[in-house]
PDB file of N, CA and C in Angstrom:
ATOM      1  N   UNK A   1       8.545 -44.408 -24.891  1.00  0.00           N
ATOM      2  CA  UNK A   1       9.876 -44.315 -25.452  1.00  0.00           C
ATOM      3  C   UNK A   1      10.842 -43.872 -24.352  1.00  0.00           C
ATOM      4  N   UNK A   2      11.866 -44.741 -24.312  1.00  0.00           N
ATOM      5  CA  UNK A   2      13.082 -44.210 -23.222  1.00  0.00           C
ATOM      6  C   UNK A   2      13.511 -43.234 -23.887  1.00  0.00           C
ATOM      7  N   UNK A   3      14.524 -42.454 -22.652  1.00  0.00           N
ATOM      8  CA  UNK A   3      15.163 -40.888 -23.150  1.00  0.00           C
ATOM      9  C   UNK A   3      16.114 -41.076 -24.293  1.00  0.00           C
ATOM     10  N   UNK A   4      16.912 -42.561 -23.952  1.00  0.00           N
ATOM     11  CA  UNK A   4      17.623 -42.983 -24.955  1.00  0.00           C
ATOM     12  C   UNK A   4      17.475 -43.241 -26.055  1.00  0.00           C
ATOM     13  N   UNK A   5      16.075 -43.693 -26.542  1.00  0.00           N
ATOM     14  CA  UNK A   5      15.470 -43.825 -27.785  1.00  0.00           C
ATOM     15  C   UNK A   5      15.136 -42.389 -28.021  1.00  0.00           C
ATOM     16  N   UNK A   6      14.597 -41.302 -27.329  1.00  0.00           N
ATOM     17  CA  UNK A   6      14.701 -39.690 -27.714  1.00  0.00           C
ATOM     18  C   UNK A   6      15.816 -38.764 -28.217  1.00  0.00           C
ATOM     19  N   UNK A   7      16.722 -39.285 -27.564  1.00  0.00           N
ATOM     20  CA  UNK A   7      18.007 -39.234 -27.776  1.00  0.00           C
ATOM     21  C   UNK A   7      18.535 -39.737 -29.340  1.00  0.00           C
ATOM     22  N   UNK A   8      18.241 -40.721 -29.465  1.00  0.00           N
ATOM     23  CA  UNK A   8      18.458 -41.524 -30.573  1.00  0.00           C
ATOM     24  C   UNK A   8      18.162 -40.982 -31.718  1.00  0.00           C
ATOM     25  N   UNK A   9      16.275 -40.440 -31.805  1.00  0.00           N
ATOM     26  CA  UNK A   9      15.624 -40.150 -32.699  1.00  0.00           C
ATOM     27  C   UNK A   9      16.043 -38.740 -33.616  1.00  0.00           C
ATOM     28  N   UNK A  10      16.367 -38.090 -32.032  1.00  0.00           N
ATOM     29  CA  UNK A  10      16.768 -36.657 -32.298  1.00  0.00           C
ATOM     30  C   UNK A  10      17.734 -36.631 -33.361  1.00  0.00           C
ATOM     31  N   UNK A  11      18.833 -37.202 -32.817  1.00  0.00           N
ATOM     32  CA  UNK A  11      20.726 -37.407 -33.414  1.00  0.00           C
ATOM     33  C   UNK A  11      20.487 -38.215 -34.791  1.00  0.00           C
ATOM     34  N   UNK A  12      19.911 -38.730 -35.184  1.00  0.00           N
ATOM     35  CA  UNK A  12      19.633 -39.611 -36.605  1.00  0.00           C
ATOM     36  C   UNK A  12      18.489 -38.793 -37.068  1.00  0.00           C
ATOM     37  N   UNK A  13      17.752 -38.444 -36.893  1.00  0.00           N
ATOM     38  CA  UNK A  13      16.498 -37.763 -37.674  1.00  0.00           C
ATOM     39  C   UNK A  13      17.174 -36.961 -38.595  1.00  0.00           C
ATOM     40  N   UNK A  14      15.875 -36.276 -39.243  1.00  0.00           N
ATOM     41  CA  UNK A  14      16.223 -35.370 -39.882  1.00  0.00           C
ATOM     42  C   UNK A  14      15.880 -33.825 -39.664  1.00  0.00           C
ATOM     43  N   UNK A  15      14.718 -34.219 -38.396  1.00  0.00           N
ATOM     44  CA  UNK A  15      14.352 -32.968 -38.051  1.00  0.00           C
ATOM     45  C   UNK A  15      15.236 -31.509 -37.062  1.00  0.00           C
ATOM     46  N   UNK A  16      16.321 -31.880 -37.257  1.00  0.00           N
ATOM     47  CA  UNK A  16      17.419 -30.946 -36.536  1.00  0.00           C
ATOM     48  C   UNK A  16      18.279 -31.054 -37.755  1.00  0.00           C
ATOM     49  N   UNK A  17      19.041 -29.971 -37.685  1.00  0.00           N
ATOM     50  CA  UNK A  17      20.424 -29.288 -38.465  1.00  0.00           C
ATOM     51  C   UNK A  17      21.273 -30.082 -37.697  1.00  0.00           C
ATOM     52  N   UNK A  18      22.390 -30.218 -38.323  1.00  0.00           N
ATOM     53  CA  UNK A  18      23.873 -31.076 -38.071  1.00  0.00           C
ATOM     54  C   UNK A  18      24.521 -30.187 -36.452  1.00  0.00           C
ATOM     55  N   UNK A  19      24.486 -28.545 -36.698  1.00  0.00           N
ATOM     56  CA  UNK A  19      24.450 -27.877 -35.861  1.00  0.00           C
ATOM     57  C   UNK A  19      23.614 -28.010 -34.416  1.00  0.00           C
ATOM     58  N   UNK A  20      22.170 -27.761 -35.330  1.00  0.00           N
ATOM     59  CA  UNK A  20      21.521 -28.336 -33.439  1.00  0.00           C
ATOM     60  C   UNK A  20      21.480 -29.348 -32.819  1.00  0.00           C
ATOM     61  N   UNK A  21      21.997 -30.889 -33.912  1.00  0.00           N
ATOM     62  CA  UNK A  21      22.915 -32.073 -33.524  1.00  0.00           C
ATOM     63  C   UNK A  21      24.187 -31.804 -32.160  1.00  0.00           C
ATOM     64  N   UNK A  22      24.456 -31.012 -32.376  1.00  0.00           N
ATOM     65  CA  UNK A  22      25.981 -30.902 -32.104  1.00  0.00           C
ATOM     66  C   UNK A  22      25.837 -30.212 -30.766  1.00  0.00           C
ATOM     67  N   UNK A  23      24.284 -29.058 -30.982  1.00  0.00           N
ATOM     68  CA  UNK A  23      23.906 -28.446 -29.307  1.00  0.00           C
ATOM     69  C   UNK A  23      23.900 -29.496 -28.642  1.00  0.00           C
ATOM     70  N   UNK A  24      22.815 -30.558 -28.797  1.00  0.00           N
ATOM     71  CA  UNK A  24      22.187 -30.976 -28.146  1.00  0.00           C
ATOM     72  C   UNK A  24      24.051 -32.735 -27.439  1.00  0.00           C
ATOM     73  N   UNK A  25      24.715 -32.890 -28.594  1.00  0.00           N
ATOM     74  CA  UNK A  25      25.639 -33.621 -27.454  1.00  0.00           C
ATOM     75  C   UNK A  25      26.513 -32.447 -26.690  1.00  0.00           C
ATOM     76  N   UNK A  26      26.421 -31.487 -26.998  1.00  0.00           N
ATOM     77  CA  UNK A  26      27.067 -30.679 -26.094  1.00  0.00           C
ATOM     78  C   UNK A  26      26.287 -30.633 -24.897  1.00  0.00           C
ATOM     79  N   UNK A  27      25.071 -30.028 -24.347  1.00  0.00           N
ATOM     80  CA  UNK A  27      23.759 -30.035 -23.427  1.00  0.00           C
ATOM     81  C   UNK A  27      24.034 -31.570 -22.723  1.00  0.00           C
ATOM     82  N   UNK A  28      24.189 -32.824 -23.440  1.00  0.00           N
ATOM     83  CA  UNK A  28      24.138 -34.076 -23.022  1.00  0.00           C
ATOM     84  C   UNK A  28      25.464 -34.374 -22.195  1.00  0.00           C
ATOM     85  N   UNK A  29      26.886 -33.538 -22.644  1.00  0.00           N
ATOM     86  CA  UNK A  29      27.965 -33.787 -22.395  1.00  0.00           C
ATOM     87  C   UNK A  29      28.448 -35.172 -22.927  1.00  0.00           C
ATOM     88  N   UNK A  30      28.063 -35.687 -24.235  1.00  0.00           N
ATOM     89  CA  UNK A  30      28.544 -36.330 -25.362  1.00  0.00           C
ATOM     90  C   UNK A  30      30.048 -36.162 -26.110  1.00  0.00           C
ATOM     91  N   UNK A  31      30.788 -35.458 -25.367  1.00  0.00           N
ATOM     92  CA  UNK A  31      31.714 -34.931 -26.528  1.00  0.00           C
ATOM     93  C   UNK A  31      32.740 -35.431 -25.899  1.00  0.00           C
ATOM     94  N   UNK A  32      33.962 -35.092 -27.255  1.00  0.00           N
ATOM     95  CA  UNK A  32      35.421 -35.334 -26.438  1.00  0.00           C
ATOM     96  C   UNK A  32      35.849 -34.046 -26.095  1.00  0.00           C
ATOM     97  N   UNK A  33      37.264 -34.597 -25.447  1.00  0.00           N
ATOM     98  CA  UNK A  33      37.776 -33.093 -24.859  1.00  0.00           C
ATOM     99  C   UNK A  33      38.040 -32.281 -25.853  1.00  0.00           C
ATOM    100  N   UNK A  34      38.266 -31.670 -27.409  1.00  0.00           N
ATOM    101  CA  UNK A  34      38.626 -30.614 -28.501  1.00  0.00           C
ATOM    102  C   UNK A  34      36.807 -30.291 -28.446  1.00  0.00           C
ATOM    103  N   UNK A  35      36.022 -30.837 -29.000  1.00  0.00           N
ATOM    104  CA  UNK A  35      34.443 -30.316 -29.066  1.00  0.00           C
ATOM    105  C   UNK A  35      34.243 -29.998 -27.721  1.00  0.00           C
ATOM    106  N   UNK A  36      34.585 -30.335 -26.345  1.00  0.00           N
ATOM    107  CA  UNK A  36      33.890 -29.760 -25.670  1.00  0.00           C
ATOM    108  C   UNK A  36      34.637 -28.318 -25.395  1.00  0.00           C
ATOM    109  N   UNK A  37      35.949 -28.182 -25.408  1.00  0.00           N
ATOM    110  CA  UNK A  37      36.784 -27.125 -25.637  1.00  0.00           C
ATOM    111  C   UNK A  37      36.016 -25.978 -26.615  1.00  0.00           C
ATOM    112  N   UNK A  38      35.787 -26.803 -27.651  1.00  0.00           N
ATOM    113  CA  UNK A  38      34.732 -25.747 -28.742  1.00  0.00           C
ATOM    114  C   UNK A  38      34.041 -24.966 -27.870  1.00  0.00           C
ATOM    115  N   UNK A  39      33.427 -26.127 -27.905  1.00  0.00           N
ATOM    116  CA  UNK A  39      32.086 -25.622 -27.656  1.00  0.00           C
ATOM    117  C   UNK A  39      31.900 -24.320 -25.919  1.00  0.00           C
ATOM    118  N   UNK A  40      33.469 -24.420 -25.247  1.00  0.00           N
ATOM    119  CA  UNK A  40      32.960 -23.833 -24.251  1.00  0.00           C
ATOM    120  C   UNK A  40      33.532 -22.242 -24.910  1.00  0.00           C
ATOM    121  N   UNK A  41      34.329 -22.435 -25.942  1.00  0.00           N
ATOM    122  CA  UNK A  41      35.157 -20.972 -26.489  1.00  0.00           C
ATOM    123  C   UNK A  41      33.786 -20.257 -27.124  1.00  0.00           C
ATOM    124  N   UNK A  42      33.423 -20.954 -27.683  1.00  0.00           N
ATOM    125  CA  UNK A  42      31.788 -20.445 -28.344  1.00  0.00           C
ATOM    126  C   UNK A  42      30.316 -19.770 -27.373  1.00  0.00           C
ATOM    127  N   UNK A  43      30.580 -20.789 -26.041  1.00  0.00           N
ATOM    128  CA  UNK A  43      29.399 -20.098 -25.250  1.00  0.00           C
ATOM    129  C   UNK A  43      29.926 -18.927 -24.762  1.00  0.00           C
ATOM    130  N   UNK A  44      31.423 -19.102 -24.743  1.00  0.00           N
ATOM    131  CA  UNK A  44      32.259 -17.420 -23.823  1.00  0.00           C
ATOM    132  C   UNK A  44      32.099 -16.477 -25.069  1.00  0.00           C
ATOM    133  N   UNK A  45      31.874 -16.613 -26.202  1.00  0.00           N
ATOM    134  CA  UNK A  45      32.596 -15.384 -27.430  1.00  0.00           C
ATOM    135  C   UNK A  45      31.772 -14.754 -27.372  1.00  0.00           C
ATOM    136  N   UNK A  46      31.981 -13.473 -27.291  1.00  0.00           N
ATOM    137  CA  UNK A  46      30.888 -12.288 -27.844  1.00  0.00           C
ATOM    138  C   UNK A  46      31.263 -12.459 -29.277  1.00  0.00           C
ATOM    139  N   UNK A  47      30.426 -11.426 -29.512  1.00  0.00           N
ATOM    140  CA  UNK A  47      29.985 -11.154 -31.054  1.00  0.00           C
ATOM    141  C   UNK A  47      30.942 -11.221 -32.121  1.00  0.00           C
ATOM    142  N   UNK A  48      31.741 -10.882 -31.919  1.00  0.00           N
ATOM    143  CA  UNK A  48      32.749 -10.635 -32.655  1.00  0.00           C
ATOM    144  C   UNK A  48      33.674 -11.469 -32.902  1.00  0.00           C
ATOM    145  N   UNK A  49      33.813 -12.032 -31.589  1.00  0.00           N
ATOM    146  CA  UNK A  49      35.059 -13.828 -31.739  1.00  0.00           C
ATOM    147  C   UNK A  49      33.848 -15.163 -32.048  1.00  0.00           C
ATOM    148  N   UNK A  50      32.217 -14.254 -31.797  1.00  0.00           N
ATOM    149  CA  UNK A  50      31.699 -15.838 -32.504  1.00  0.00           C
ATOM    150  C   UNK A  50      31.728 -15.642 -33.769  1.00  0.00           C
ATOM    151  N   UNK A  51      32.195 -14.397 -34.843  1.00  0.00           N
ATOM    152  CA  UNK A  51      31.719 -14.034 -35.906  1.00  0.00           C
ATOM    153  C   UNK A  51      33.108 -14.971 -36.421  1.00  0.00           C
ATOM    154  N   UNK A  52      34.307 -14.947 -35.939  1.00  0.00           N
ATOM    155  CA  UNK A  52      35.631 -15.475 -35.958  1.00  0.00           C
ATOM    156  C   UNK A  52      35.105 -17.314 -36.167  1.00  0.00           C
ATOM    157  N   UNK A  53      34.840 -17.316 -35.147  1.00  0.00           N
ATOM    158  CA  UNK A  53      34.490 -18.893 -35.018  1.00  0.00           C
ATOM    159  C   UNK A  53      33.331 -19.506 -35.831  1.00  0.00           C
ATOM    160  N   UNK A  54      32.738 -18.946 -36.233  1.00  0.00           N
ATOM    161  CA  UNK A  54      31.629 -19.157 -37.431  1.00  0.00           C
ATOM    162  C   UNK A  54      32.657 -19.608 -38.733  1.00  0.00           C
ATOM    163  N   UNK A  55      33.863 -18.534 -38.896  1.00  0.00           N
ATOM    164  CA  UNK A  55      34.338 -19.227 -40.629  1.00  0.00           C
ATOM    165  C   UNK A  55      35.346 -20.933 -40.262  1.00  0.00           C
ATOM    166  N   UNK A  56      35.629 -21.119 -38.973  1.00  0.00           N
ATOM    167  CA  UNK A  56      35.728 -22.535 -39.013  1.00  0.00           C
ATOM    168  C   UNK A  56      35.119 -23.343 -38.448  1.00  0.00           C
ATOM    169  N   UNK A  57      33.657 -23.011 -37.775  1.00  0.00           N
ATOM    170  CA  UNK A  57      32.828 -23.958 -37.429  1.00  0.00           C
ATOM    171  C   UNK A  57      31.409 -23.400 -37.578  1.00  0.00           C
ATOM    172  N   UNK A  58      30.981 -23.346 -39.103  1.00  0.00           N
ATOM    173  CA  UNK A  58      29.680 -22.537 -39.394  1.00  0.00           C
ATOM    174  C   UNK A  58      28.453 -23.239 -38.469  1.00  0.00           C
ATOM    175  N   UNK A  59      28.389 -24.669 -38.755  1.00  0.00           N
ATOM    176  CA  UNK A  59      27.518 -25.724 -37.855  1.00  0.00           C
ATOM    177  C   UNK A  59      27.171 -25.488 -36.586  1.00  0.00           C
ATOM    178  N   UNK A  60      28.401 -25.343 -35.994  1.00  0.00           N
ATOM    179  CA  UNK A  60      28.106 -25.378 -34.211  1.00  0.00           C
ATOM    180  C   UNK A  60      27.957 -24.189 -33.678  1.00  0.00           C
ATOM    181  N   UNK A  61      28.324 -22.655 -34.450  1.00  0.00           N
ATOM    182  CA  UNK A  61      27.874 -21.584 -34.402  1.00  0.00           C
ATOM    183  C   UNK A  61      26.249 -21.192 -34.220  1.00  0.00           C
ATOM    184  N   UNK A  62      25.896 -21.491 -35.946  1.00  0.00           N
ATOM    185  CA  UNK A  62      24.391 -21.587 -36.166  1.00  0.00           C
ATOM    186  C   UNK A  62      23.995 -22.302 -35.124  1.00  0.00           C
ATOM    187  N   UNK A  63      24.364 -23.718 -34.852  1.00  0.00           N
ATOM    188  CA  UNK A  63      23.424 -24.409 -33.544  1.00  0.00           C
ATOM    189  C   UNK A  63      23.454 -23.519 -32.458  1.00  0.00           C
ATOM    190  N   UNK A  64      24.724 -23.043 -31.984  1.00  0.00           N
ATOM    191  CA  UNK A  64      24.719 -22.212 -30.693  1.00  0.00           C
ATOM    192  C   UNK A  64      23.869 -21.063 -30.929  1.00  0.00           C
ATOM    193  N   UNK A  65      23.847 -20.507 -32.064  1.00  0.00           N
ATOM    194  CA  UNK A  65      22.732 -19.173 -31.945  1.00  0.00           C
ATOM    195  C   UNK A  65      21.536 -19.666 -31.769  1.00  0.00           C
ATOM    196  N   UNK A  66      21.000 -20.679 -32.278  1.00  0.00           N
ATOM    197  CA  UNK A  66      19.729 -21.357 -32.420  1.00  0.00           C
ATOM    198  C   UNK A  66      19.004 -21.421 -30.932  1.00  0.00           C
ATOM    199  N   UNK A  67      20.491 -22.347 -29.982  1.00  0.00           N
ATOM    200  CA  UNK A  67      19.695 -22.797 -28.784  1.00  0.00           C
ATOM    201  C   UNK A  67      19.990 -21.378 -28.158  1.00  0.00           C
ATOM    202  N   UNK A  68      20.757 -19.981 -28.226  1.00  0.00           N
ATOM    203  CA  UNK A  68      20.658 -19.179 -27.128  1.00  0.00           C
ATOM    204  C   UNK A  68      19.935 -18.066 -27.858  1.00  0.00           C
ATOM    205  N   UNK A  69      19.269 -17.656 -29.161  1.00  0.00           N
ATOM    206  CA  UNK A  69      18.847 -16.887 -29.289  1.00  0.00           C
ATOM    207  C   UNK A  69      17.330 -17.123 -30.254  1.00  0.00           C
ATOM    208  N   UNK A  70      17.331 -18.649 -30.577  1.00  0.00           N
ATOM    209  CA  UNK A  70      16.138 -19.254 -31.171  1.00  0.00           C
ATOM    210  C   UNK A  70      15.207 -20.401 -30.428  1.00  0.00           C
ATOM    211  N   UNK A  71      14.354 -20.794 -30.729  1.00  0.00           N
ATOM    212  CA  UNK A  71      13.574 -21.857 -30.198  1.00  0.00           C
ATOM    213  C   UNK A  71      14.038 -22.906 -30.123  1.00  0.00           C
ATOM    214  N   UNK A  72      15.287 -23.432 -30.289  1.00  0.00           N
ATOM    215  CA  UNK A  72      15.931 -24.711 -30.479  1.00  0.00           C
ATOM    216  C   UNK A  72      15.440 -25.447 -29.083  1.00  0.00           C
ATOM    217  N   UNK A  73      16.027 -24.902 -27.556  1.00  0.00           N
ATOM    218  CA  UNK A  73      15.654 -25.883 -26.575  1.00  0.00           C
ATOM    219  C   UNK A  73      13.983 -25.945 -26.323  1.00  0.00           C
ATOM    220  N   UNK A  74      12.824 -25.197 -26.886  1.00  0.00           N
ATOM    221  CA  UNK A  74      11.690 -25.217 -26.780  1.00  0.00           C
ATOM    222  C   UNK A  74      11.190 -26.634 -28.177  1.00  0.00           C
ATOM    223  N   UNK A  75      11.909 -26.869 -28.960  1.00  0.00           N
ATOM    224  CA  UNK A  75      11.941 -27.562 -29.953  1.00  0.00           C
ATOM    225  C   UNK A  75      12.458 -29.300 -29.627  1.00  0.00           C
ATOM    226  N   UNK A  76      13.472 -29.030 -29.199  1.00  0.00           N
ATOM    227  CA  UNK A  76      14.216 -30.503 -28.432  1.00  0.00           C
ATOM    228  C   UNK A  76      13.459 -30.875 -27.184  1.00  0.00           C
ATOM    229  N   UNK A  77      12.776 -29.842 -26.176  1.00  0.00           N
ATOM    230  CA  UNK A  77      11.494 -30.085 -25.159  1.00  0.00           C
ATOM    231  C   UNK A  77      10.079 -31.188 -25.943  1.00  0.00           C
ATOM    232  N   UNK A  78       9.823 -30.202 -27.029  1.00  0.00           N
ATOM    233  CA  UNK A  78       9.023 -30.879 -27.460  1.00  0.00           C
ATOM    234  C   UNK A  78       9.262 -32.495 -28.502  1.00  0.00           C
ATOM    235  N   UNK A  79      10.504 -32.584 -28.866  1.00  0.00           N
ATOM    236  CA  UNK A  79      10.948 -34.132 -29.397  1.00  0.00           C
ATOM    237  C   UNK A  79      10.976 -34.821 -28.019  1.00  0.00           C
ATOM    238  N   UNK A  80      10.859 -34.498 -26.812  1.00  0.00           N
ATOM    239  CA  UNK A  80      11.088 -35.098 -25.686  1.00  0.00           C
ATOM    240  C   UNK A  80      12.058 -35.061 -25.060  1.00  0.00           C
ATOM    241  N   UNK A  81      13.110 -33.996 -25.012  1.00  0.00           N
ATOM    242  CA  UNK A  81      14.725 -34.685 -24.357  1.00  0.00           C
ATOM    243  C   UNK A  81      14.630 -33.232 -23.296  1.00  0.00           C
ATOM    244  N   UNK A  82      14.922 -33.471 -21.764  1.00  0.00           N
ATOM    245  CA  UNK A  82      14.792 -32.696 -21.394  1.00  0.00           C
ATOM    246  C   UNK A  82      15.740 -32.056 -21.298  1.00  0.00           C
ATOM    247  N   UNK A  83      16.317 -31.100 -21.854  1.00  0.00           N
ATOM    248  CA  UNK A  83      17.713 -30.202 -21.948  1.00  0.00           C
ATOM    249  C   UNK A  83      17.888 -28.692 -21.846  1.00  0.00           C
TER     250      UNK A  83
END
């Protein structure tokens, strides 16, 4: 299987949250310029401005805790995508 078909499987499956969807085009650099903007206000926030950014982006929060404080990139290793 190409990375692209890993890629593929990941983003359409069902075995990831919409959230760890959203890590993983971030990791890929998939995004436009407002999501990648997100997404860089989210890797800077401490605790308190991610707690902020959670009530308008619950998804990409949860994903971001996932890949920096859960097994998420040990999880996407093992679907195959190296990230």
């Amino acid at each position: 299987m190409t990375d692209r078909e890993k890629l593929r499987q990941v983003l359409l499956g069902e075995n990831f949250t919409v959230g760890e969807k959203a890590v993983v085009m971030w990791q890929m650099g998939l995004l436009g310029s407002f999501n990648k903007a997100l997404w860089e206000a989210i890797a800077r926030a401490d605790e308190e401005n991610l707690m902020k950014l959670s009530f308008g982006f619950p998804d990409e929060v949860m994903g971001y805790r996932a890949w920096s404080h859960g097994d998420l990139a040990k999880r996407l290793r093992a679907a195959g995508l190296e990230i």
